[in-house]
C-alpha atoms as a PDB file:
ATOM      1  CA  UNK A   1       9.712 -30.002 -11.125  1.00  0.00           C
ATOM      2  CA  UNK A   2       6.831 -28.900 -12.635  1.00  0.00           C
ATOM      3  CA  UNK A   3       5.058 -30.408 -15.863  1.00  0.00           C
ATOM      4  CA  UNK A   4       4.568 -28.461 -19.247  1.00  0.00           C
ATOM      5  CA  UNK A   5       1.076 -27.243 -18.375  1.00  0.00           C
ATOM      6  CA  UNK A   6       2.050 -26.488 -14.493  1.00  0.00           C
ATOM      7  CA  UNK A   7       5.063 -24.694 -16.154  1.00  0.00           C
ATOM      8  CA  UNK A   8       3.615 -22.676 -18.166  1.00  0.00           C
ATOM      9  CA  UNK A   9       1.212 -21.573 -15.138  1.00  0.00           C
ATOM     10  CA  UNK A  10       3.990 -20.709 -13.475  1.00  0.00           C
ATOM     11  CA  UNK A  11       6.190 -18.504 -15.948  1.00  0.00           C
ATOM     12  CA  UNK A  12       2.839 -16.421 -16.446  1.00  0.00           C
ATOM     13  CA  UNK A  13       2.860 -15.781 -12.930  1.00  0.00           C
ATOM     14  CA  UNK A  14       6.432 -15.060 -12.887  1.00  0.00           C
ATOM     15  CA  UNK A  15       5.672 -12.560 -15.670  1.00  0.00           C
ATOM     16  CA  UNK A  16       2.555 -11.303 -13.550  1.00  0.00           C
ATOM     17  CA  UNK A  17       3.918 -11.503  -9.905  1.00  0.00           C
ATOM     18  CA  UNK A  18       7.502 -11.436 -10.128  1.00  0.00           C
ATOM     19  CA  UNK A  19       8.915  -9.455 -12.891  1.00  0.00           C
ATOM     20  CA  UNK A  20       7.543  -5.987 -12.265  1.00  0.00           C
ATOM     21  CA  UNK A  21       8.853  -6.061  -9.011  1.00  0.00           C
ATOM     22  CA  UNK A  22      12.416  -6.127 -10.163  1.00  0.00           C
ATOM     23  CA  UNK A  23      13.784  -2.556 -10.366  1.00  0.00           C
ATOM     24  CA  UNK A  24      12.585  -2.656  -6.453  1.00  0.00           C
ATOM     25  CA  UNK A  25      14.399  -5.835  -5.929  1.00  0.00           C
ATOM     26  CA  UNK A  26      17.628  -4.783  -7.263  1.00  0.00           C
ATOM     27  CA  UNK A  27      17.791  -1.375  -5.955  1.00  0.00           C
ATOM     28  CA  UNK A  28      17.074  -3.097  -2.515  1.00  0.00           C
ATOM     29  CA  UNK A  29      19.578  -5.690  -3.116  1.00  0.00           C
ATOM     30  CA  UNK A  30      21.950  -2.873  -4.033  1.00  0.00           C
ATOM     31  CA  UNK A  31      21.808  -0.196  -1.020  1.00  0.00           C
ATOM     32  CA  UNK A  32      21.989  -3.580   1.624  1.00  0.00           C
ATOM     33  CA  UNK A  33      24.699  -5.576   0.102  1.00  0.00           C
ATOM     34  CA  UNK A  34      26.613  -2.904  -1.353  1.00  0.00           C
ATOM     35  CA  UNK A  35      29.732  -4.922  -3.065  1.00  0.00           C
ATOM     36  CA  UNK A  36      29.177  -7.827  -1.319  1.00  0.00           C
ATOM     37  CA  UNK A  37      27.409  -9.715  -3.806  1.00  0.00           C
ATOM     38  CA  UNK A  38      26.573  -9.831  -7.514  1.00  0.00           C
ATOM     39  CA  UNK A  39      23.246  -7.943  -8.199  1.00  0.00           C
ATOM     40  CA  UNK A  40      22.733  -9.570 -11.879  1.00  0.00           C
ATOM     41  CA  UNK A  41      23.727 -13.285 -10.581  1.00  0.00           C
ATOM     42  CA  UNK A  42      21.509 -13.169  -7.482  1.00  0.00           C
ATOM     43  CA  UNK A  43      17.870 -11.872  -9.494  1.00  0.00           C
ATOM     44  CA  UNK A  44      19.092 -14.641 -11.872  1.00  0.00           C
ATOM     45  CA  UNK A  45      19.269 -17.109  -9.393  1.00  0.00           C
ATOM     46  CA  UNK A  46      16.069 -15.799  -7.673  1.00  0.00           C
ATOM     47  CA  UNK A  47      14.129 -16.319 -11.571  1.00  0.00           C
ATOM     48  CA  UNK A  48      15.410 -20.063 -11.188  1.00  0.00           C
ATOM     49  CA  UNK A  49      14.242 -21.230  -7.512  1.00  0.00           C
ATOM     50  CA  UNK A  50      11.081 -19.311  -8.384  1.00  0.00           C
ATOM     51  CA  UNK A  51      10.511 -21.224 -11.794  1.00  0.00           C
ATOM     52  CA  UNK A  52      11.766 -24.155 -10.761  1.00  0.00           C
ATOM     53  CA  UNK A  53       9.165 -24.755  -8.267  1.00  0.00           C
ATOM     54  CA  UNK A  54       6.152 -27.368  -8.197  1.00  0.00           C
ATOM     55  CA  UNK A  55       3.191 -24.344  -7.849  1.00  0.00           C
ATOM     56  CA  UNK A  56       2.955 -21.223  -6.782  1.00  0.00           C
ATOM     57  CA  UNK A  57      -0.241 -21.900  -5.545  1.00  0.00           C
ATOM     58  CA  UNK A  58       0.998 -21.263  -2.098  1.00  0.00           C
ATOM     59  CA  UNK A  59       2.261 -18.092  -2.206  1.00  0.00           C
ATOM     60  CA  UNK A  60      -0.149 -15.418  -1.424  1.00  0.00           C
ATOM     61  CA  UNK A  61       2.325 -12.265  -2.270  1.00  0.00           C
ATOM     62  CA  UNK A  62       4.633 -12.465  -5.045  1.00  0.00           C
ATOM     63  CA  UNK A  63       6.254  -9.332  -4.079  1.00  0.00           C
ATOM     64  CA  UNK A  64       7.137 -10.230  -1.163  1.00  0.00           C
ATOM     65  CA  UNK A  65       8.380 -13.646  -1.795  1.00  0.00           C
ATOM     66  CA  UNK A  66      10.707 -12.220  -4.995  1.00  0.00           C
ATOM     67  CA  UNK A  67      12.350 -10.193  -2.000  1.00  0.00           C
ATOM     68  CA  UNK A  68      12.615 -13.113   0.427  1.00  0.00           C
ATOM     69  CA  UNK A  69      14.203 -15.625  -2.385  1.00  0.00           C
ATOM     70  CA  UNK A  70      16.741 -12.557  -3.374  1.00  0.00           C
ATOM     71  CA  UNK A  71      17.555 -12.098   0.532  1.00  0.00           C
ATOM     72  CA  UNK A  72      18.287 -15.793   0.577  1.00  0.00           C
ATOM     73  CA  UNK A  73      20.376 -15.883  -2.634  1.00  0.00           C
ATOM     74  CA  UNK A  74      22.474 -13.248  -1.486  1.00  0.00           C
ATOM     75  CA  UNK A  75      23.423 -14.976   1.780  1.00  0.00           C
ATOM     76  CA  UNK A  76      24.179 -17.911   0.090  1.00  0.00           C
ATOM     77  CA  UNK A  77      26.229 -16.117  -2.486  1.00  0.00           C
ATOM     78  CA  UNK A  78      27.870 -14.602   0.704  1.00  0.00           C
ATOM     79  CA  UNK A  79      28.218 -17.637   2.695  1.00  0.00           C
ATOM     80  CA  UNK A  80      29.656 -19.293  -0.551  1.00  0.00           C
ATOM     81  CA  UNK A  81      32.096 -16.430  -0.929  1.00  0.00           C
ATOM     82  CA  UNK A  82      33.045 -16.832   2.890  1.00  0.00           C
ATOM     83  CA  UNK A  83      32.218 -12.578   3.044  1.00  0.00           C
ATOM     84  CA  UNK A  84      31.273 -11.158   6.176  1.00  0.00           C
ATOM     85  CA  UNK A  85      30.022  -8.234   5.666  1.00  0.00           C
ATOM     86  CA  UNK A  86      26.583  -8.919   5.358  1.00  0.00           C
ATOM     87  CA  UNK A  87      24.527  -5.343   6.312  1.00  0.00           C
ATOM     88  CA  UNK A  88      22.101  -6.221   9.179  1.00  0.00           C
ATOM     89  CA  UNK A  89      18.316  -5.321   8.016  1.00  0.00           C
ATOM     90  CA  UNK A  90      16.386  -3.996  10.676  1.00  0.00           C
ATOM     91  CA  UNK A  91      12.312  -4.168  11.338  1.00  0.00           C
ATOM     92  CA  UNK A  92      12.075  -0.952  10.249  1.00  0.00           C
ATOM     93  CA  UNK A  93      13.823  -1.759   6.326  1.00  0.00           C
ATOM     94  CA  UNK A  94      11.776  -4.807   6.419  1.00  0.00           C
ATOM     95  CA  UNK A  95       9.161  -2.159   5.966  1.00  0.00           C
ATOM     96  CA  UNK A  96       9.918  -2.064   2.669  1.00  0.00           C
ATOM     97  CA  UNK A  97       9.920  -5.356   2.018  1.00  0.00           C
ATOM     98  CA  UNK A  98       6.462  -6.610   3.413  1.00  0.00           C
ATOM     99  CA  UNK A  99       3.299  -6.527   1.581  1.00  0.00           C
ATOM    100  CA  UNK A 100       1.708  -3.117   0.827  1.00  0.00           C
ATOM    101  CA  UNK A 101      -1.625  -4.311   0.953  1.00  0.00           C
ATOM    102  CA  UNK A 102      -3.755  -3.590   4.132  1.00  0.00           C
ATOM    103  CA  UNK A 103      -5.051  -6.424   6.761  1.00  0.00           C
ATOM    104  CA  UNK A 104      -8.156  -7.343   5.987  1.00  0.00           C
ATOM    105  CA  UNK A 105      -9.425  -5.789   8.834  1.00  0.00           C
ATOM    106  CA  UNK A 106      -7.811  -2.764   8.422  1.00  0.00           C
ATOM    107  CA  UNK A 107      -8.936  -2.740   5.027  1.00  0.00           C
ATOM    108  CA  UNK A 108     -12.764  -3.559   6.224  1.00  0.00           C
ATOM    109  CA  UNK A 109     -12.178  -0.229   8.595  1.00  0.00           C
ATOM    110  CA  UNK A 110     -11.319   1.883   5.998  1.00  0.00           C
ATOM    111  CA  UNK A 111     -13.921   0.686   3.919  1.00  0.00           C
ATOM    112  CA  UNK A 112     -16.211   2.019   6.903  1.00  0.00           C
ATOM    113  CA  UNK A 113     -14.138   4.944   7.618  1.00  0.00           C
ATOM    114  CA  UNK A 114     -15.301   5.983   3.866  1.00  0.00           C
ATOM    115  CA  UNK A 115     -18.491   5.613   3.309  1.00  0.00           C
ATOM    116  CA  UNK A 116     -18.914   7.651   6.863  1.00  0.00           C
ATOM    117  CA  UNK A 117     -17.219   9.810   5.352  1.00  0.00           C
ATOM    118  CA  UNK A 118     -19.156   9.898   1.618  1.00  0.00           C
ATOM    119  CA  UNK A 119     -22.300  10.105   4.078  1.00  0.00           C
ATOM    120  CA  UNK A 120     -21.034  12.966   5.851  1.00  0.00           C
ATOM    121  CA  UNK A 121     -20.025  14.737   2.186  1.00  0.00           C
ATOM    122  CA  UNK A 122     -23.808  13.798   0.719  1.00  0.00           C
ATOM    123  CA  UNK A 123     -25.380  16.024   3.739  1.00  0.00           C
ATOM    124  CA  UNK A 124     -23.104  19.166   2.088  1.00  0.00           C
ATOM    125  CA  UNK A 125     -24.666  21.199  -0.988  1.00  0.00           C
ATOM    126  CA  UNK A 126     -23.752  20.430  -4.441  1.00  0.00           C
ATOM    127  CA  UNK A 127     -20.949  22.622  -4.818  1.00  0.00           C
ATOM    128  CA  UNK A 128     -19.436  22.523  -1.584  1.00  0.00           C
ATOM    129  CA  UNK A 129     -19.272  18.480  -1.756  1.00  0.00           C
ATOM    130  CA  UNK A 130     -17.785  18.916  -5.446  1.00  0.00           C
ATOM    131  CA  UNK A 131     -15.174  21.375  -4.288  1.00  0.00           C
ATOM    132  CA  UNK A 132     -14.042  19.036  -1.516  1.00  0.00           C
ATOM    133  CA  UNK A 133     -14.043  15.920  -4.417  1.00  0.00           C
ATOM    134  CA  UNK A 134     -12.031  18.422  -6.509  1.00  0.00           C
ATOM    135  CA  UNK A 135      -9.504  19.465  -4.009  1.00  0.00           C
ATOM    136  CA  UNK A 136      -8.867  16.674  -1.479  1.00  0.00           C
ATOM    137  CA  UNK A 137      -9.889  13.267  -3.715  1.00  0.00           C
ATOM    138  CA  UNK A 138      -8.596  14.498  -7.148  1.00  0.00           C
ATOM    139  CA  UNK A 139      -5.911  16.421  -5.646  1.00  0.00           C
ATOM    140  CA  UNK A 140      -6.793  19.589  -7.949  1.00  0.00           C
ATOM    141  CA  UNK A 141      -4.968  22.925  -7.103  1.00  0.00           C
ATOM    142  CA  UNK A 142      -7.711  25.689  -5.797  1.00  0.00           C
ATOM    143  CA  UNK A 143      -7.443  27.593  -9.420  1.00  0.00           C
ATOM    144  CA  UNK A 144      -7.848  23.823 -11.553  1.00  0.00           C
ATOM    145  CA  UNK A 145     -11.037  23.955  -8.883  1.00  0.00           C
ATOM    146  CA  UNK A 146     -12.323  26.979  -9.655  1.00  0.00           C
ATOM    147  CA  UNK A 147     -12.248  26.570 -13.320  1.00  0.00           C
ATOM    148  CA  UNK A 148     -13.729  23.340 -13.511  1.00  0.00           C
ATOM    149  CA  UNK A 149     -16.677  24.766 -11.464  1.00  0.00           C
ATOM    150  CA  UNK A 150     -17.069  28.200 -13.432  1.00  0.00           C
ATOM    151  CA  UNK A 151     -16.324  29.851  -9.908  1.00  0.00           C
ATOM    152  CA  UNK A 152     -14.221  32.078  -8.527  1.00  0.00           C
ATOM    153  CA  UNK A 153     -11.128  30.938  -6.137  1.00  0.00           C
ATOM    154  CA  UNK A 154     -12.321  32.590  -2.886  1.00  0.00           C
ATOM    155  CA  UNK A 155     -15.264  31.017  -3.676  1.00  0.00           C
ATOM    156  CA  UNK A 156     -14.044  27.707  -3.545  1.00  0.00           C
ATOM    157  CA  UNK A 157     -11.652  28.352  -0.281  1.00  0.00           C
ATOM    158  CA  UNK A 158     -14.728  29.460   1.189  1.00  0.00           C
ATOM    159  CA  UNK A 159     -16.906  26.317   0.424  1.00  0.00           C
ATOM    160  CA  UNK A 160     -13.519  24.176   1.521  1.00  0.00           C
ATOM    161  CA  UNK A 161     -13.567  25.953   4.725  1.00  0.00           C
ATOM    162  CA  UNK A 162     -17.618  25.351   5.494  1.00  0.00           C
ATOM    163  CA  UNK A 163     -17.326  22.067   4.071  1.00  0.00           C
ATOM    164  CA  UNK A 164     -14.140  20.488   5.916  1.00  0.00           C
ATOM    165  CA  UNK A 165     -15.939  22.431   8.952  1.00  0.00           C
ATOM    166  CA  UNK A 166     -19.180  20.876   8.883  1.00  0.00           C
ATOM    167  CA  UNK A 167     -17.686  17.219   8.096  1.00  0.00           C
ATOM    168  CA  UNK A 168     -15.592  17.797  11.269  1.00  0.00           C
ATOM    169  CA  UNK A 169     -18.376  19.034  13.349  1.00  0.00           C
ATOM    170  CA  UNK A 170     -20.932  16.046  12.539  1.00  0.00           C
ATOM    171  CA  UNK A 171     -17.819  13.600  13.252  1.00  0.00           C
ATOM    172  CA  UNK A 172     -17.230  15.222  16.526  1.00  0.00           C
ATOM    173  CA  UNK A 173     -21.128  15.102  16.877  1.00  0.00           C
ATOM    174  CA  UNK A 174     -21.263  11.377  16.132  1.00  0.00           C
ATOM    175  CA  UNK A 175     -18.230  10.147  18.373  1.00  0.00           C
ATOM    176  CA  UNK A 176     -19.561  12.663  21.447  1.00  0.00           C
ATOM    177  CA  UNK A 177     -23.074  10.329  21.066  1.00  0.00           C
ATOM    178  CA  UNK A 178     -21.321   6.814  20.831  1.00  0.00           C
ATOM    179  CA  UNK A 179     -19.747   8.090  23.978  1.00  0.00           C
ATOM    180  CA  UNK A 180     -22.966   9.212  25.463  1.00  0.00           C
ATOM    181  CA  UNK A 181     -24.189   5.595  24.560  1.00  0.00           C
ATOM    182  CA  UNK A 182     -21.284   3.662  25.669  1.00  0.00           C
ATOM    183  CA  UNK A 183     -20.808   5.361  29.089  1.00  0.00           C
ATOM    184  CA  UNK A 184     -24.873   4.992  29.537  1.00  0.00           C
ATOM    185  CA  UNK A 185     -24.403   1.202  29.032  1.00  0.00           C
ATOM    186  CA  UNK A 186     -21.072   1.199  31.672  1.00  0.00           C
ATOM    187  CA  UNK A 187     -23.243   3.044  34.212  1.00  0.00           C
ATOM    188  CA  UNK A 188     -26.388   0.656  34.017  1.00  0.00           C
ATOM    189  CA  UNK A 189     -26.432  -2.651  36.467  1.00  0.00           C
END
């Protein structure tokens, strides 16, 4: 068990890490156990194996871990209870239960990905790179667009059209010369 200071540490984590995660948690527990279990007595029990531990310190996702400590509460509630029904949870629903946060090298790709893409958007004129921001980043609708710019709509389907054209056409540009490059490099002894 943890000492006062460690404690503390730990319930503000809980608070942090834990708590806002369980709506998710018990509508999860809900659609896989059905009437199997009790939702209320297994997030209970979750709180106290995940308080009464030493740290935290080695738990890199608390999201992830609330689930796992509810998944094993419930099956010892159902074990307990001698019920059998226990709903099998495929890869696939697990989905929902892993970490939304990218790999880091996913993430480190994306990173890339973007600022190809920002350098792709700064070769564009003013308006048509601001109409692309407007529309496709902020998610405005084409009339929001058009107001914020002091334009006309057509004007800013137009500069969509010429911008998401051009930013397509340097992309295709770029890939057909890494190709050029790589198959140069194959073909040389």
């Amino acid at each position: 068990m943890a000492d006062g200071s460690q404690y503390d540490i730990i319930a503000a984590w809980i608070a942090r890490e834990i708590l806002p995660h369980e709506g998710d948690v018990r509508n999860w527990l809900r659609r896989r156990w059905r009437t199997g279990i009790d939702v209320d007595d297994v997030i209970q029990e979750a709180y106290c194996r995940i308080a009464g531990l030493g740290s935290v310190d080695h738990i890199a996702r608390g999201r992830s871990y609330f689930f796992r400590t509810a998944q094993a509460v419930a099956i010892d509630m159902m074990r307990h209870a001698k019920v059998a029904n226990i709903v099998a949870v495929t890869e696939i629903e697990w989905m929902d239960v892993r970490d939304d946060e990218p790999l880091a090298d996913r993430s480190a790709m994306a990173k890339q990905e973007l600022e190809k893409v920002d350098g792709l958007l700064s070769r564009l004129s003013w308006t048509c790179r601001r109409v692309i921001e407007l529309r496709r980043i902020e998610g405005l609708s084409q009339r929001e667009t058009a107001a914020k710019l002091n334009v006309s709509e057509s004007v800013v389907e137009n500069h969509i059209v010429r911008g998401v054209r051009a930013v397509l056409k340097a992309i295709a540009s770029e890939e057909a010369g890494a190709k050029e490059k790589e198959e140069g490099r194959i073909g040389t002894p």
